[in-house]
Protein backbone atom coordinates (compact mmCIF):
# COMPACT_ATOMS: atom_id res chain seq x y z
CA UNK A 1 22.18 -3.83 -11.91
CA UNK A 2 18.56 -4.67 -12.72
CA UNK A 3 15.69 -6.25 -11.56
CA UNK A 4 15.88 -9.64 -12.69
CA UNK A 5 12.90 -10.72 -14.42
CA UNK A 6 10.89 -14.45 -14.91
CA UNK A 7 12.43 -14.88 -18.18
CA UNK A 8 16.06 -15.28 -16.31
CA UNK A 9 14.97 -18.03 -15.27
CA UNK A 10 14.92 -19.96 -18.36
CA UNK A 11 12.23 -22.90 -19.06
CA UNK A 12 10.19 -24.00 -16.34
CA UNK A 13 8.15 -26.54 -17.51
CA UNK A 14 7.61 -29.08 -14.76
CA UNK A 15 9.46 -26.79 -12.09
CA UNK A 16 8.22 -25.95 -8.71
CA UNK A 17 8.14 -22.44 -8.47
CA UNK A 18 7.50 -20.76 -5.33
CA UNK A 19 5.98 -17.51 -5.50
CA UNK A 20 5.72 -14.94 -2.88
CA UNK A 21 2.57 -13.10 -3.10
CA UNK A 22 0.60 -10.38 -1.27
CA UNK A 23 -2.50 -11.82 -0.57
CA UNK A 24 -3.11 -9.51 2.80
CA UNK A 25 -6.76 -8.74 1.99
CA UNK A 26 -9.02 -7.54 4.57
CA UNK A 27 -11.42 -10.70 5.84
CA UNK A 28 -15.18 -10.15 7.91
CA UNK A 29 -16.36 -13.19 9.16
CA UNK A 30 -14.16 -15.36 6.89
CA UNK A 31 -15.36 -13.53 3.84
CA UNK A 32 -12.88 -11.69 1.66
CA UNK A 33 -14.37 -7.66 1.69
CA UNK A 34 -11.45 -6.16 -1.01
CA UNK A 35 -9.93 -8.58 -3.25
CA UNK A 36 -7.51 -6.31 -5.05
CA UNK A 37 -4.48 -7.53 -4.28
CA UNK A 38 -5.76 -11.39 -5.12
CA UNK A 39 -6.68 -10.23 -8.53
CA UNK A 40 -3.02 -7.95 -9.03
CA UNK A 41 -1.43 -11.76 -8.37
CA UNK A 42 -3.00 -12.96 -10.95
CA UNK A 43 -1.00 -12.02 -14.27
CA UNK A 44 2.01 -13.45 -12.76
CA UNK A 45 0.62 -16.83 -12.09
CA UNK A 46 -1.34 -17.26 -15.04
CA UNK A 47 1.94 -16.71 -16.94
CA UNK A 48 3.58 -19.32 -14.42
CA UNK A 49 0.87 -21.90 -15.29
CA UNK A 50 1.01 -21.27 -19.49
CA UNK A 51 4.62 -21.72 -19.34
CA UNK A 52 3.85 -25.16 -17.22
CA UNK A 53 5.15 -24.38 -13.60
CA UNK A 54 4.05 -26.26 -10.88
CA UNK A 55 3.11 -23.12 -8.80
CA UNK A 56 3.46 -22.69 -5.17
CA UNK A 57 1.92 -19.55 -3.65
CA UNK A 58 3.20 -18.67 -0.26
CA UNK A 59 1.98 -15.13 1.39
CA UNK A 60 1.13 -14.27 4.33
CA UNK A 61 -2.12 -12.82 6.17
CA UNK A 62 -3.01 -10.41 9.26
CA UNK A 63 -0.20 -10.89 12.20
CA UNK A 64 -1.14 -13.87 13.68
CA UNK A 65 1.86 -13.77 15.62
CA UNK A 66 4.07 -16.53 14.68
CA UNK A 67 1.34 -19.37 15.49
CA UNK A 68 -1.44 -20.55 13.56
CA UNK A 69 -4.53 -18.46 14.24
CA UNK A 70 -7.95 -19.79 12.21
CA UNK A 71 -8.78 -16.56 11.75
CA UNK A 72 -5.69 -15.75 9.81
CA UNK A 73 -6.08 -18.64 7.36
CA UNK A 74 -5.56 -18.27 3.89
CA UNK A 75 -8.29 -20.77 2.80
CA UNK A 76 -10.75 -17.83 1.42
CA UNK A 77 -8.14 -16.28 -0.34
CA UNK A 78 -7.13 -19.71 -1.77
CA UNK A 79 -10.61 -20.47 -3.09
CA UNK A 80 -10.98 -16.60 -4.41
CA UNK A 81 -7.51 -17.50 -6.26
CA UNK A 82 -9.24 -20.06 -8.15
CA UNK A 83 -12.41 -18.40 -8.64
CA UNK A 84 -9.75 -15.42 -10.74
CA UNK A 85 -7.87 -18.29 -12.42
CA UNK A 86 -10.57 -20.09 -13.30
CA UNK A 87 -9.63 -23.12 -12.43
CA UNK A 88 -8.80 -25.88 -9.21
CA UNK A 89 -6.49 -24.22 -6.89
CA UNK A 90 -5.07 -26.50 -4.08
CA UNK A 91 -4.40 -25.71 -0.40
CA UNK A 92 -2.02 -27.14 2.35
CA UNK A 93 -3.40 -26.80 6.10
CA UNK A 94 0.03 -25.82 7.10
CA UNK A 95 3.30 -23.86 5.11
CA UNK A 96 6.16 -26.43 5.60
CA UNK A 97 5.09 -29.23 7.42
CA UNK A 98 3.57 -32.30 6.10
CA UNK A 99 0.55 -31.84 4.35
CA UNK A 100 2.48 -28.87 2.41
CA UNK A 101 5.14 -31.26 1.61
CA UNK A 102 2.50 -34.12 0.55
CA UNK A 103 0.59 -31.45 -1.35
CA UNK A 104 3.70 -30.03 -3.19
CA UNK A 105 5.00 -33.68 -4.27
CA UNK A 106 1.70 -34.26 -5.88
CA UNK A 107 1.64 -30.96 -7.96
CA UNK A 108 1.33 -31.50 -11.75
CA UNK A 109 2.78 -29.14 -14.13
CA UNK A 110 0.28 -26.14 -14.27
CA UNK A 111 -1.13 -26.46 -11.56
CA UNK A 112 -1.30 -24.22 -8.36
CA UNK A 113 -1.18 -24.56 -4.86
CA UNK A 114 -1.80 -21.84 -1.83
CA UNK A 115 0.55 -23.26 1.26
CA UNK A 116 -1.16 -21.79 5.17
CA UNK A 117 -0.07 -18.30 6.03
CA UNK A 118 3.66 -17.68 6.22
CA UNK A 119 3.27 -15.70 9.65
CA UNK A 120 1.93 -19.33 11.49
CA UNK A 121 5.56 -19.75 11.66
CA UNK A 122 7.81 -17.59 13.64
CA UNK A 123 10.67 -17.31 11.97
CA UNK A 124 9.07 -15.79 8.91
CA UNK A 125 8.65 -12.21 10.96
CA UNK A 126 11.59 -12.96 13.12
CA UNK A 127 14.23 -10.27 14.14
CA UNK A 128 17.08 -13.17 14.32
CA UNK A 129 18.92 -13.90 10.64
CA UNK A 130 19.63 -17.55 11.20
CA UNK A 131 15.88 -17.79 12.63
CA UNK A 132 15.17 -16.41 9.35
CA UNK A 133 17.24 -18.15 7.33
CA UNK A 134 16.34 -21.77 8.96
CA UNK A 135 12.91 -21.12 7.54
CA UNK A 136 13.56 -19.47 4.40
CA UNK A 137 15.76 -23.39 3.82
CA UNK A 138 12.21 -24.82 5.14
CA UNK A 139 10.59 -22.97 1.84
CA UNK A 140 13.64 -23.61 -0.27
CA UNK A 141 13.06 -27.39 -0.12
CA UNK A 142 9.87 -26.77 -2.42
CA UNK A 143 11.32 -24.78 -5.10
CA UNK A 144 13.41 -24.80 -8.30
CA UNK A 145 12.79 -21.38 -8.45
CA UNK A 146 11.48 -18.48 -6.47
CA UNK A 147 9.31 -15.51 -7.94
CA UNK A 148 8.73 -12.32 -5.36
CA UNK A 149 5.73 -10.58 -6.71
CA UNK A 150 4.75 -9.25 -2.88
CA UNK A 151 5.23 -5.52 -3.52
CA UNK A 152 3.10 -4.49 -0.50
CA UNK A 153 6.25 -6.34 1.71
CA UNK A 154 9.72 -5.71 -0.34
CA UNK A 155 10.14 -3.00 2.45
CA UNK A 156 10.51 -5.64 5.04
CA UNK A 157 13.91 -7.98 5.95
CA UNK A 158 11.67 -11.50 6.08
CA UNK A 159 12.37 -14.88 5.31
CA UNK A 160 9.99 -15.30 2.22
CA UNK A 161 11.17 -12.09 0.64
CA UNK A 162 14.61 -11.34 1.53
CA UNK A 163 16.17 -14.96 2.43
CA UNK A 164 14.44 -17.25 0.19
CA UNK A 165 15.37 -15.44 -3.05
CA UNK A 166 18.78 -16.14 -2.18
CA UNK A 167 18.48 -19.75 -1.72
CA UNK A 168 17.46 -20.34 -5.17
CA UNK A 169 17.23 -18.90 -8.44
CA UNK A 170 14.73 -15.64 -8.06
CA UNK A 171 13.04 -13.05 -10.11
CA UNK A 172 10.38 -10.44 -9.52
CA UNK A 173 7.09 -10.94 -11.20
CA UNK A 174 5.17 -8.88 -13.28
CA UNK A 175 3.48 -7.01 -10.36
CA UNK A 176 6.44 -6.02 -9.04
CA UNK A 177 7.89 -4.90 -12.30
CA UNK A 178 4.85 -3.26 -13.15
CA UNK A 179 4.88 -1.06 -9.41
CA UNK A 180 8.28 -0.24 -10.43
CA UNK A 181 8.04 0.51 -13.59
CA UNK A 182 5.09 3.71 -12.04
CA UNK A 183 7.49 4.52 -9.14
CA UNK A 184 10.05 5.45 -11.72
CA UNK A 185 8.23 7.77 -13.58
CA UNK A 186 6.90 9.45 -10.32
CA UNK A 187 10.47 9.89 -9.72
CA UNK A 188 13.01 10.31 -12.76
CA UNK A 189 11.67 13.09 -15.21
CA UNK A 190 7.96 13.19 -14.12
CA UNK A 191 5.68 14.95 -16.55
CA UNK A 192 4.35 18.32 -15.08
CA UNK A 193 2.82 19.84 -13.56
CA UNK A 194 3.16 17.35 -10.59
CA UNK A 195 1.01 17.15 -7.54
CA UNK A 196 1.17 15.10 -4.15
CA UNK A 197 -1.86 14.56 -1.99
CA UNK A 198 -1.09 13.39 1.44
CA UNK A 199 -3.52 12.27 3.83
CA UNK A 200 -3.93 10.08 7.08
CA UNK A 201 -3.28 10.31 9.96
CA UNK A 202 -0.33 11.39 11.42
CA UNK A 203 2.44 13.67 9.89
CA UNK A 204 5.46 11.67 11.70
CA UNK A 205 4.99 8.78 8.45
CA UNK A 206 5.10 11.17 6.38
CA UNK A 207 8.22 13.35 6.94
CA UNK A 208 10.36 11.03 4.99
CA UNK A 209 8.49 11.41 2.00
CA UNK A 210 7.87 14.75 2.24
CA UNK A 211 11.48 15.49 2.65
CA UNK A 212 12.63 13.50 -0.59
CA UNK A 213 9.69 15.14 -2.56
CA UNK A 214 9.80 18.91 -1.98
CA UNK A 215 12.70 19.09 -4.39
CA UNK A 216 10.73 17.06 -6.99
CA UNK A 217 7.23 18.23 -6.85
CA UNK A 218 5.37 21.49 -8.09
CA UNK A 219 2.36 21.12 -5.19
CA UNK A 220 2.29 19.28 -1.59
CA UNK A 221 -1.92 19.16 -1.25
CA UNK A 222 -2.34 18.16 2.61
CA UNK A 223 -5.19 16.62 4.26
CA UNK A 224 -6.36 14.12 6.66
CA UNK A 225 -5.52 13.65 10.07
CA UNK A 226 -1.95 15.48 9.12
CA UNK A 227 -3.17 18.44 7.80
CA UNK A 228 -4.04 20.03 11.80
CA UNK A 229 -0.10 19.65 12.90
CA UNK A 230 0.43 21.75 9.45
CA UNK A 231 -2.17 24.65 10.82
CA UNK A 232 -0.88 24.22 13.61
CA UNK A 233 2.25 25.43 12.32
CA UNK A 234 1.48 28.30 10.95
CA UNK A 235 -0.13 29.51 14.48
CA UNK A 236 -4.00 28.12 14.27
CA UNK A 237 -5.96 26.38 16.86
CA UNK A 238 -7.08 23.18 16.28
CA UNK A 239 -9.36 22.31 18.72
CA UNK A 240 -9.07 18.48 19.81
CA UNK A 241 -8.14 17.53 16.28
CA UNK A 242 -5.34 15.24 15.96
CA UNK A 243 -2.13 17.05 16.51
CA UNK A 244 1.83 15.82 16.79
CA UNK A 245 3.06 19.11 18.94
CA UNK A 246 6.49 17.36 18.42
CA UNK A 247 6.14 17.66 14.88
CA UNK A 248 5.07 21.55 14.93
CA UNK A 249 9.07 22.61 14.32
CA UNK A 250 10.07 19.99 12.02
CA UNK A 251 6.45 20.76 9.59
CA UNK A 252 7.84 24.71 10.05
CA UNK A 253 10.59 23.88 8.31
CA UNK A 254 9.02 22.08 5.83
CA UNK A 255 7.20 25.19 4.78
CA UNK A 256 9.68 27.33 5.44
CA UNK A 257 12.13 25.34 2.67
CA UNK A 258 8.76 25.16 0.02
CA UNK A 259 8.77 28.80 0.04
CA UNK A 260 12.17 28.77 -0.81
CA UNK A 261 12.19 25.69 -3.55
CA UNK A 262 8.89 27.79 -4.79
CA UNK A 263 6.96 24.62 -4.22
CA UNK A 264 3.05 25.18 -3.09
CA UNK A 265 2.24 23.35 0.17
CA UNK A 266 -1.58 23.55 -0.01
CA UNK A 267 -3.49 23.67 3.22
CA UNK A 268 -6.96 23.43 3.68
CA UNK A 269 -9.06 26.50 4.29
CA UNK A 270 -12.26 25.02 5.56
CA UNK A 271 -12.72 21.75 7.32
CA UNK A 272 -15.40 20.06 9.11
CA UNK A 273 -15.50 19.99 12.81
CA UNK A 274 -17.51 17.57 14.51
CA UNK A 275 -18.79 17.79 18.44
CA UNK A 276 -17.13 13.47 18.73
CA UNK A 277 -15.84 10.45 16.72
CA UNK A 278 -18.94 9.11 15.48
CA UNK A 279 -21.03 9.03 12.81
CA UNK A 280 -24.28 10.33 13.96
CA UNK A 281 -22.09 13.18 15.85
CA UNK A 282 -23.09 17.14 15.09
CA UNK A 283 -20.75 18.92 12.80
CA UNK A 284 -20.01 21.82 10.99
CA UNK A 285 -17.98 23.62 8.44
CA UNK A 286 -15.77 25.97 9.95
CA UNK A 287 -12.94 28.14 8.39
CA UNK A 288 -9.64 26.58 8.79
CA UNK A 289 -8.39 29.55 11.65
CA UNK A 290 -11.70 29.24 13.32
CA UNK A 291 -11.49 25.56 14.41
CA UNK A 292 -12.55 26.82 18.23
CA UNK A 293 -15.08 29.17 16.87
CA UNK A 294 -17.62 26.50 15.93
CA UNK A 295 -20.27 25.61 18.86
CA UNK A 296 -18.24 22.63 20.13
CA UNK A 297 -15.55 24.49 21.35
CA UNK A 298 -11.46 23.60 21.96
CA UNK A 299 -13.29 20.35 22.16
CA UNK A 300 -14.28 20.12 18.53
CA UNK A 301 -12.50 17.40 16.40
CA UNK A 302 -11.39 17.98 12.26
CA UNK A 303 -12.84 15.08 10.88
CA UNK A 304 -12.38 16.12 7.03
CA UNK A 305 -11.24 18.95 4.52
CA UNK A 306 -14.21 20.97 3.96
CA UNK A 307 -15.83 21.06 0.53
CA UNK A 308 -14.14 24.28 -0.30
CA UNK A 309 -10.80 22.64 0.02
CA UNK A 310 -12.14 19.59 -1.75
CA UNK A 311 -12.96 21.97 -4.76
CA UNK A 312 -9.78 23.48 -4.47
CA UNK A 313 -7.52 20.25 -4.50
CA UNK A 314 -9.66 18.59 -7.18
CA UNK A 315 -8.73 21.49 -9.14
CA UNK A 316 -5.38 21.57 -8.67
CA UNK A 317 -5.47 17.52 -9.43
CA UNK A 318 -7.21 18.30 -12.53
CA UNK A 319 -4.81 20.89 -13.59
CA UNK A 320 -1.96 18.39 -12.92
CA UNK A 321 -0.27 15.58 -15.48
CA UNK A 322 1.43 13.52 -12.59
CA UNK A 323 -0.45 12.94 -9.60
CA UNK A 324 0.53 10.68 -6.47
CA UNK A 325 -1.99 10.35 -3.31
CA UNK A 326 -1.84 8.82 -0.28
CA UNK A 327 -3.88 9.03 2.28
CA UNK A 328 -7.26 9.84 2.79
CA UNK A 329 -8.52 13.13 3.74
CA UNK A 330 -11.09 12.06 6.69
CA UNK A 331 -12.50 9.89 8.22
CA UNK A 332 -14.17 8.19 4.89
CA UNK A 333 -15.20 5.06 7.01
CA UNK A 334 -18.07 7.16 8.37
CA UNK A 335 -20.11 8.87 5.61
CA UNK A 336 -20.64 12.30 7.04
CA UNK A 337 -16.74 12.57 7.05
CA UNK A 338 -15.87 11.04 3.47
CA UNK A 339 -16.55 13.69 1.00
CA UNK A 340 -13.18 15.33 0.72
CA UNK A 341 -11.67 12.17 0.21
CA UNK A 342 -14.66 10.93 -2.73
CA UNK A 343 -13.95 14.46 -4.26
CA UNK A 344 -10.44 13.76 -4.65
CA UNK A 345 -10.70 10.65 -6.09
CA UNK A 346 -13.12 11.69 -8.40
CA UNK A 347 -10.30 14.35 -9.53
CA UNK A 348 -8.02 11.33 -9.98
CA UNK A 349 -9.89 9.90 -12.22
CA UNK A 350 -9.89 13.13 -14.51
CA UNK A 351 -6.21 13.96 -14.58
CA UNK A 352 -4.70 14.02 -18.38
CA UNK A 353 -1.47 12.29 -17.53
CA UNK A 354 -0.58 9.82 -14.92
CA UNK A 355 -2.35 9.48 -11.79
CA UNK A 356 -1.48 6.78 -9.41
CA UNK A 357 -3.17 6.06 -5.79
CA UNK A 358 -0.54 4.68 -3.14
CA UNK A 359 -2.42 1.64 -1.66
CA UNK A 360 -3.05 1.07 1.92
CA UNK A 361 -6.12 3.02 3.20
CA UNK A 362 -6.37 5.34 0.04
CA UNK A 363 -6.77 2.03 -2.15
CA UNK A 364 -9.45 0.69 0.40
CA UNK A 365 -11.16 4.22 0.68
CA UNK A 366 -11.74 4.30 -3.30
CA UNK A 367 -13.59 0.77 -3.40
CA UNK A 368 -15.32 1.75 -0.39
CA UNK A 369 -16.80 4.57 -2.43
CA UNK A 370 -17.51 3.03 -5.45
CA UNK A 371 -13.91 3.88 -7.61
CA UNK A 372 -13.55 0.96 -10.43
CA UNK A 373 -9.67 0.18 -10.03
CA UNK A 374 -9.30 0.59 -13.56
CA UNK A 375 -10.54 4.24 -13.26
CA UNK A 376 -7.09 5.58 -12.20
CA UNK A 377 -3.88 5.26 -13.76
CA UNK A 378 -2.41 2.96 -11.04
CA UNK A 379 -3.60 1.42 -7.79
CA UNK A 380 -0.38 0.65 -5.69
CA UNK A 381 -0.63 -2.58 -3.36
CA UNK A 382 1.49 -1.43 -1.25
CA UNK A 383 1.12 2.10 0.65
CA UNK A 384 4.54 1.83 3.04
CA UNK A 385 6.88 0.48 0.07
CA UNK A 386 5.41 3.19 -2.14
CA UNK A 387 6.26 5.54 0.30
CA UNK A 388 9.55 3.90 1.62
CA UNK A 389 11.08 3.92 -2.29
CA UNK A 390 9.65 7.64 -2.60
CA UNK A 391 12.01 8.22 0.64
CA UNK A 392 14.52 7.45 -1.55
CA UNK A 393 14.94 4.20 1.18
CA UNK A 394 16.78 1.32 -0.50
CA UNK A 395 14.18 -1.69 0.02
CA UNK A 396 15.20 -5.36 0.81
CA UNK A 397 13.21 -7.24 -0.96
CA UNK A 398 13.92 -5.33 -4.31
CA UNK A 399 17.73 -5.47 -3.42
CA UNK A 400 17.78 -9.04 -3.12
CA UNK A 401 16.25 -9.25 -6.96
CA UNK A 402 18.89 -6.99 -8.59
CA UNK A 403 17.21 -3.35 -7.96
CA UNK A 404 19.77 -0.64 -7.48
């Protein structure tokens, strides 16, 4: 089978569409600080409105829990949305009660209207099917049709992505096709040379992906928080750097099967070492073996590759015609710790071939410093379904749509 598409549908002048969105943007003081997954909706709906929909946007925002939290409302994205469309976007104070249902009877065709976050209602997130179901029928009652175009949540089992699209006619939209469409080239036939940077945190969300990929890749380039369970490994200190000792065996084997496959895993050989977690905090470039040789001691802390690994991966990404990173490889919130990551995104943006950045953090790390989205092949709005279809995981919310 296939994904289903918004032409399936047929004509939909006049319809109510419902169309589940991602519009989870990070929000300071009610003000929307990285609107890039408001503007990826946007193709979708504007075809929605030129074909004459009446457009419902559902999505949801933060975890507020299953009760309405003020400062989870989707009222800034709402009035971003119409900023983007250029024209009068509408908003309902709640998602299925009355004002939503008022709101949605007065729609015209064309126009669009943002319903409250999803999540105020509990049975959106909930673990129980029939709770699930009950409100996915709550959302059903506004729609002729359903469009899923939430990539960032086809990994989860929820009412507005897995239930509701079974309720009614559904399709994916063109964000989802278009995230597809870049996941399928990183996996069937990729052009090489082929690289994978990982970064963040901690190893154990990783393994998955690095277990599907070692077969498939050329290069493993490991940094972040990850990278001091992987020296750890092969028999370095690490200081107080963040470290999964429960990982150590499983990462072992990892390397152990790259050497066989003849796939590089490339570690860092430098990082810096800082005396605490702050930005104002002494630091120093020490040699990756030598994390307890630097001033502060076993209590020392590996905030970020050091530039001689940042040269090294760039090059590697430059030498590379398929690219996939995810994860940054510090601390890039605080400046003196952000380098390594800005030096690999700057590589990114220099690869001949395809180079594609895997959402979550490493999508907010290259607008914090600067990147222009359209800079890089592809921006993915959603880091754990990139990484859950990399698994090789079969995801719910693509399922539901036709994707085998």
């Amino acid at each position: 089978m296939t994904l289903r598409t918004i032409d399936s549908l047929g004509p939909l002048a006049g319809k109510r569409v419902v169309v589940r969105c991602d519009l989870n943007v990070p929000l300071r003081d009610g003000v929307i600080t990285d609107d890039g997954r408001v503007r990826a909706s946007v193709p979708t709906l504007t075809t929605l409105v030129a074909q004459g929909a009446r457009v419902i946007v559902v999505s949801h925002l933060g975890r507020p829990d299953g009760a309405p939290d003020a400062k989870y409302s989707l009222a800034p994205v709402a009035a971003r949305l119409g900023e983007l469309l250029d024209r009068s976007v509408g908003f309902a104070a709640d998602t299925v009660g009355s004002d939503a249902a008022a709101k949605v009877a007065a729609l015209g065709d064309g126009e669009v209207l943002v319903l409250e976050n999803l999540r105020f209602n509990a049975g959106e997130t909930s673990k129980n099917e029939a709770e699930r179901t009950a409100f996915a029928g709550e959302l059903a009652e506004f729609a002729d049709a359903v469009v899923s175009d939430g990539f960032g949540v086809v990994h989860r089992k929820q009412a507005s992505v897995y239930e509701l699209e079974q309720l009614r006619p559904s399709a994916a939209g063109l964000l989802i096709a278009a995230e597809l469409d870049v996941l399928d080239r990183l996996t069937e036939n990729p052009e090489r040379p082929y690289a994978v940077v990982l970064g963040g945190s901690k190893v154990s969300d990783k393994l998955g992906v690095i277990a599907h990929l070692l077969p498939r890749v050329d290069a493993l380039l490991i940094g972040g928080g990850m990278l001091f369970t992987f020296l750890a490994a092969t028999g370095h200190k690490v200081g107080s750097s963040l470290l999964e000792s429960d990982q150590i065996e499983t990462v072992q084997g990892y390397l152990t099967e790259a050497a066989e496959r003849g796939v590089d895993i490339v570690l860092p050989t430098d990082v810096v070492v800082a005396a605490s977690f702050s930005a104002d905090a002494d630091h120093v470039v020490a040699a990756a073996d030598s994390i307890e040789a630097t001033p502060f001691g076993a209590s020392g802390l590996g905030l970020d590759i050091g530039p001689e690994t940042a040269t090294a991966f760039a090059d590697r990404i430059r030498g590379s015609k398929t690219v996939f990173w995810n994860g940054p490889m510090g601390v890039f919130e605080l400046a003196p710790f952000a380098a390594g990551t800005r030096v690999v995104a700057e590589a990114l943006t220099e690869v001949d071939g395809l180079s594609v950045v895997g959402g979550g953090d490493s999508a907010a790390a290259v607008r914090q410093l600067g990147f222009e989205d359209d800079q890089f092949g592809h921006i993915s709005t959603g880091g754990g379904a990139s990484l859950e279809f990399l698994e090789g995981k079969k995801l719910p919310g693509l399922e539901v749509l036709g994707w085998q």
